[in-house]
Protein backbone atom coordinates (compact mmCIF):
# COMPACT_ATOMS: atom_id res chain seq x y z
CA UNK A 1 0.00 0.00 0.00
CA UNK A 2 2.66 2.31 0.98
CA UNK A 3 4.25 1.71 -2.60
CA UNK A 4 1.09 2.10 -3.98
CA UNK A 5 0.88 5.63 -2.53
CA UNK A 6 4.43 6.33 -3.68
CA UNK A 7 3.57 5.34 -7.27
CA UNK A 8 0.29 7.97 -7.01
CA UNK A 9 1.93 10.96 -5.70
CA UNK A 10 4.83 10.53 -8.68
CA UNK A 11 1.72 10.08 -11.47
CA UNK A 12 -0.59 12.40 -10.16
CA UNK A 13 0.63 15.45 -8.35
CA UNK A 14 -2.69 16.63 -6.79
CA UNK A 15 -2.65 13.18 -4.84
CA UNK A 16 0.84 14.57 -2.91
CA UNK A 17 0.90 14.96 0.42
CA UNK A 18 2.40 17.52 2.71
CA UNK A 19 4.08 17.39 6.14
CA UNK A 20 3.61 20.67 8.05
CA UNK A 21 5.38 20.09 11.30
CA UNK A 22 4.60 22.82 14.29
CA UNK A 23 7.14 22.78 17.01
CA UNK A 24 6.42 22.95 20.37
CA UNK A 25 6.12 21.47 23.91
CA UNK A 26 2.67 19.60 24.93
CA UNK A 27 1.37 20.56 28.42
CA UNK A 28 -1.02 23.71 29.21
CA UNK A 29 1.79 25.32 31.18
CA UNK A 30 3.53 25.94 27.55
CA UNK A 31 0.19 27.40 25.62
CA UNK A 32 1.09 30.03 23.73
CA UNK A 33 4.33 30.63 24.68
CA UNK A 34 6.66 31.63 22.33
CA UNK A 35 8.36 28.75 22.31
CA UNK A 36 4.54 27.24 21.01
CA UNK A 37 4.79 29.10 18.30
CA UNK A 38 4.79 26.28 15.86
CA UNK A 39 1.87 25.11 17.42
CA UNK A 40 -0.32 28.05 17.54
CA UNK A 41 0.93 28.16 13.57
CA UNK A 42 -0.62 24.60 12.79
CA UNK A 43 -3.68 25.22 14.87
CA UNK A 44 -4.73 28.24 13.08
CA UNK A 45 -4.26 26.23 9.76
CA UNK A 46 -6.71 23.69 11.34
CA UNK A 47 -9.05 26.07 12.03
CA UNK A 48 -9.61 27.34 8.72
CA UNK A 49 -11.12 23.90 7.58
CA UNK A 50 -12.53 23.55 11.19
CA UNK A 51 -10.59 20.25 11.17
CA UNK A 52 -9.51 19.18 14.91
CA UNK A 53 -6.24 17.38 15.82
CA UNK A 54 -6.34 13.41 16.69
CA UNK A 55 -3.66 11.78 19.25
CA UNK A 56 -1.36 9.58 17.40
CA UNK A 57 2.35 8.22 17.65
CA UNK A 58 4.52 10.68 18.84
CA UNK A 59 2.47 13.94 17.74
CA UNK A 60 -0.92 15.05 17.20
CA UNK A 61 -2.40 14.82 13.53
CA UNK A 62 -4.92 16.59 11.38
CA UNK A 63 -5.33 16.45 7.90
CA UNK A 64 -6.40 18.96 5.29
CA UNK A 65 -7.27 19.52 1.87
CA UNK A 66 -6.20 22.24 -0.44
CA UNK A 67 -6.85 22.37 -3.55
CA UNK A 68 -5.94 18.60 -4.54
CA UNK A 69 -2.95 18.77 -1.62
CA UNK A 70 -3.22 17.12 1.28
CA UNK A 71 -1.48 18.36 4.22
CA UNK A 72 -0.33 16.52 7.35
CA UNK A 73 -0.12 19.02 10.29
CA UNK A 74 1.09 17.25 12.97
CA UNK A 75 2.12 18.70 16.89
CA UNK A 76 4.75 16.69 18.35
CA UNK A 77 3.75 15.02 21.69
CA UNK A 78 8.00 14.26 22.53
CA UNK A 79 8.85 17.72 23.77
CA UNK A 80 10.41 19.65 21.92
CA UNK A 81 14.32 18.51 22.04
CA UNK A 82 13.09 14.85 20.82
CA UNK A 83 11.02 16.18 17.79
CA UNK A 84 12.85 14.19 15.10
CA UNK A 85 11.28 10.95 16.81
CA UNK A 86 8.08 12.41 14.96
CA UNK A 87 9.45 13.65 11.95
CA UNK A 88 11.00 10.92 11.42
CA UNK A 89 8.00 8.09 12.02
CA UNK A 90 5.48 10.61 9.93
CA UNK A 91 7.67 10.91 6.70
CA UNK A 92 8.34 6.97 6.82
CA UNK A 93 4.40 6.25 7.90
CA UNK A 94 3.01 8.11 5.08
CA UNK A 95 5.82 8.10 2.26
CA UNK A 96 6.75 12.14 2.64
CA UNK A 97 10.56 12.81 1.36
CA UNK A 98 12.04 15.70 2.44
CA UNK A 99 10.81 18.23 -0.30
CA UNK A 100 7.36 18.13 1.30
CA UNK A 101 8.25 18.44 4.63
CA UNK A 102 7.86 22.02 6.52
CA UNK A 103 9.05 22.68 10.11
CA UNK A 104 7.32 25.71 11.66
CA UNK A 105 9.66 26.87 14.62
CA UNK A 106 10.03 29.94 16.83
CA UNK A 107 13.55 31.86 16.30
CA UNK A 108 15.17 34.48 18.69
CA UNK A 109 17.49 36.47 16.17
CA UNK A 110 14.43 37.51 14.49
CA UNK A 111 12.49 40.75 15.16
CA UNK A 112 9.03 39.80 16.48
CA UNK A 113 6.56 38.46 13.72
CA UNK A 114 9.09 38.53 11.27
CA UNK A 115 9.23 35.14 9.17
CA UNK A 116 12.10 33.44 7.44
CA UNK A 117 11.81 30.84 5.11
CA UNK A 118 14.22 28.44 3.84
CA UNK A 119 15.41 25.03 1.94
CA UNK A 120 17.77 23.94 4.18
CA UNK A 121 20.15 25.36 6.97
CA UNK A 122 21.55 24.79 10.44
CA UNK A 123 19.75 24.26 13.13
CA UNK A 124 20.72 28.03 14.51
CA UNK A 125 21.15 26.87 18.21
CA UNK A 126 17.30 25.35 17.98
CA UNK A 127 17.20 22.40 20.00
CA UNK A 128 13.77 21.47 17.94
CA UNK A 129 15.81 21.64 14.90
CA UNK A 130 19.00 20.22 16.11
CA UNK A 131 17.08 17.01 16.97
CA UNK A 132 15.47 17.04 13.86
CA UNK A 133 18.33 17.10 11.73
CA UNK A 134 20.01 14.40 14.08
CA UNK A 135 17.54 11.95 13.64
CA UNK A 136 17.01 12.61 9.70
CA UNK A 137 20.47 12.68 9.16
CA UNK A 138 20.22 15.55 6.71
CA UNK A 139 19.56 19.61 7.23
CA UNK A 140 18.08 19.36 3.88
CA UNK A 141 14.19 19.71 4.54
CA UNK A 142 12.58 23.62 4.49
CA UNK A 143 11.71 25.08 7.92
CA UNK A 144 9.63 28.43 8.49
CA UNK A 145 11.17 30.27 11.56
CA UNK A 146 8.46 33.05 13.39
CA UNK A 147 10.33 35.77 14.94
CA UNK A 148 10.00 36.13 18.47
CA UNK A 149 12.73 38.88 19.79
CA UNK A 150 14.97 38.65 21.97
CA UNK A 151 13.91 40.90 24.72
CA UNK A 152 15.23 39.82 27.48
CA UNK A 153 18.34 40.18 30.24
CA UNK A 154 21.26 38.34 30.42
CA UNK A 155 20.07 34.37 31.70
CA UNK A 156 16.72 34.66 31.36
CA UNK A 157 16.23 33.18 28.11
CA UNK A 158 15.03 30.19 28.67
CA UNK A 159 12.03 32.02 30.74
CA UNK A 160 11.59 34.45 28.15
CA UNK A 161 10.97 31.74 25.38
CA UNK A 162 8.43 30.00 27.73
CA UNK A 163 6.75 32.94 28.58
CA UNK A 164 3.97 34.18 26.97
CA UNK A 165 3.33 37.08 24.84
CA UNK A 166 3.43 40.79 26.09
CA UNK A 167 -0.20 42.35 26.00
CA UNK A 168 0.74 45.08 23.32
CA UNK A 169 2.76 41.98 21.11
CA UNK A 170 -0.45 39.99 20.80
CA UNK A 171 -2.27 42.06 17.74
CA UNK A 172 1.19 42.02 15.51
CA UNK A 173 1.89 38.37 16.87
CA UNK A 174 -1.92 37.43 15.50
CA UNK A 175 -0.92 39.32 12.21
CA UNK A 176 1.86 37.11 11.88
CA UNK A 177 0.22 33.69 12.44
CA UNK A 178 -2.05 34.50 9.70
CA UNK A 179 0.94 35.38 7.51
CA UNK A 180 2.63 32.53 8.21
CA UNK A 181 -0.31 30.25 7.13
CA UNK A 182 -0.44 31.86 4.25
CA UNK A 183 3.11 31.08 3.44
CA UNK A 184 2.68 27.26 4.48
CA UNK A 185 -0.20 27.54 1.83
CA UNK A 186 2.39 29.26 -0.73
CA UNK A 187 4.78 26.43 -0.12
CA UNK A 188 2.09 23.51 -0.82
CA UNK A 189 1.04 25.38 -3.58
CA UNK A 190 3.69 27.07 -5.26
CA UNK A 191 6.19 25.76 -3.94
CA UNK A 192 9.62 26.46 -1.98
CA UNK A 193 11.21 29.66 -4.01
CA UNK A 194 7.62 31.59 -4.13
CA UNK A 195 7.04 31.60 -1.09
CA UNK A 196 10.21 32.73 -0.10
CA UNK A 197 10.13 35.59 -1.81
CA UNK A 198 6.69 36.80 -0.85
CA UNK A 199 7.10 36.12 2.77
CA UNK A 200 10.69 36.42 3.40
């Protein structure tokens, strides 16, 4: 069956499916941090086909059609330093190679809001991404990073990143979640190069 799939996606594009990948750490005490970022990212996507998220292996899944694509969003439920577990078993479970994979993931050398997009790269001190690219074995799979600032004093980082939002952040921070599923929807659609350079 899984060949069978395989054989499909190669013949018929619009059968391909996606793996949109938000990072983040399970628990209510994590919520909308920014460290959830990821997350919130894949949640609003679910919400705009009013889809809701299932509990499976190593993340929570929810899957969505757009015109012909079908994307995988999936939350990993392995904390965020052991995401790769879940990229890993998704890709293999449903026959996704790299080129279809996006990993949504909160960044600190970015300006609040502000999105970067692209193919491949280090894993820029992310421990998300680190893990990821450990267990894959390759940095070559495209990863959307959401600005989140890096407002904060001298070792308090790691409570700034699991903190949530400041009151007067939350309207450009909602701005940007909606950007940033509009970019996911560029990369389905148009793939990798447009949408970075309309959302870069």
């Amino acid at each position: 069956m899984k060949l069978l799939r395989f054989f499909l996606s190669e013949l018929y594009p619009f059968c391909m499916k996606y793996l949109i990948v938000g990072l983040g750490n399970i628990g209510s005490e994590y919520a909308h941090t920014r460290h959830n970022i990821g997350f919130d990212i894949v949640d609003a996507l679910a919400a705009q086909k009013d889809i809701t998220f299932q509990s499976g292996r190593y993340a929570d899944t929810a899957e969505m059609k757009v015109k012909g694509k079908t994307l995988l969003l999936i939350k990993p439920t392995t904390y965020m330093n052991l995401s790769g577990k879940a990229v890993r078993y998704w890709m293999e479970k449903e026959n996704i190679p790299p080129e279809r994979v996006l990993v949504i993931t909160d960044d600190l050398n970015l300006p609040t809001g502000k999105l970067r997009i692209r193919k491949k790269g280090s894993d820029g001190g992310h421990n998300g991404l680190k893990n990821i690219t450990e267990i894959l074995g390759f940095d070559v799979y495209a990863r959307m990073r959401f600005g989140v600032g890096n407002n904060f004093a001298q070792g308090t980082q790691v409570q700034f990143v699991l903190g949530k939002w400041q009151a007067e952040e939350l309207s450009l921070v909602q701005e940007s979640i909606e950007k940033a599923t509009q970019a996911t929807l560029s990369f389905v659609l148009e793939g990798i190069d447009r949408a970075m350079n309309q959302y870069n």
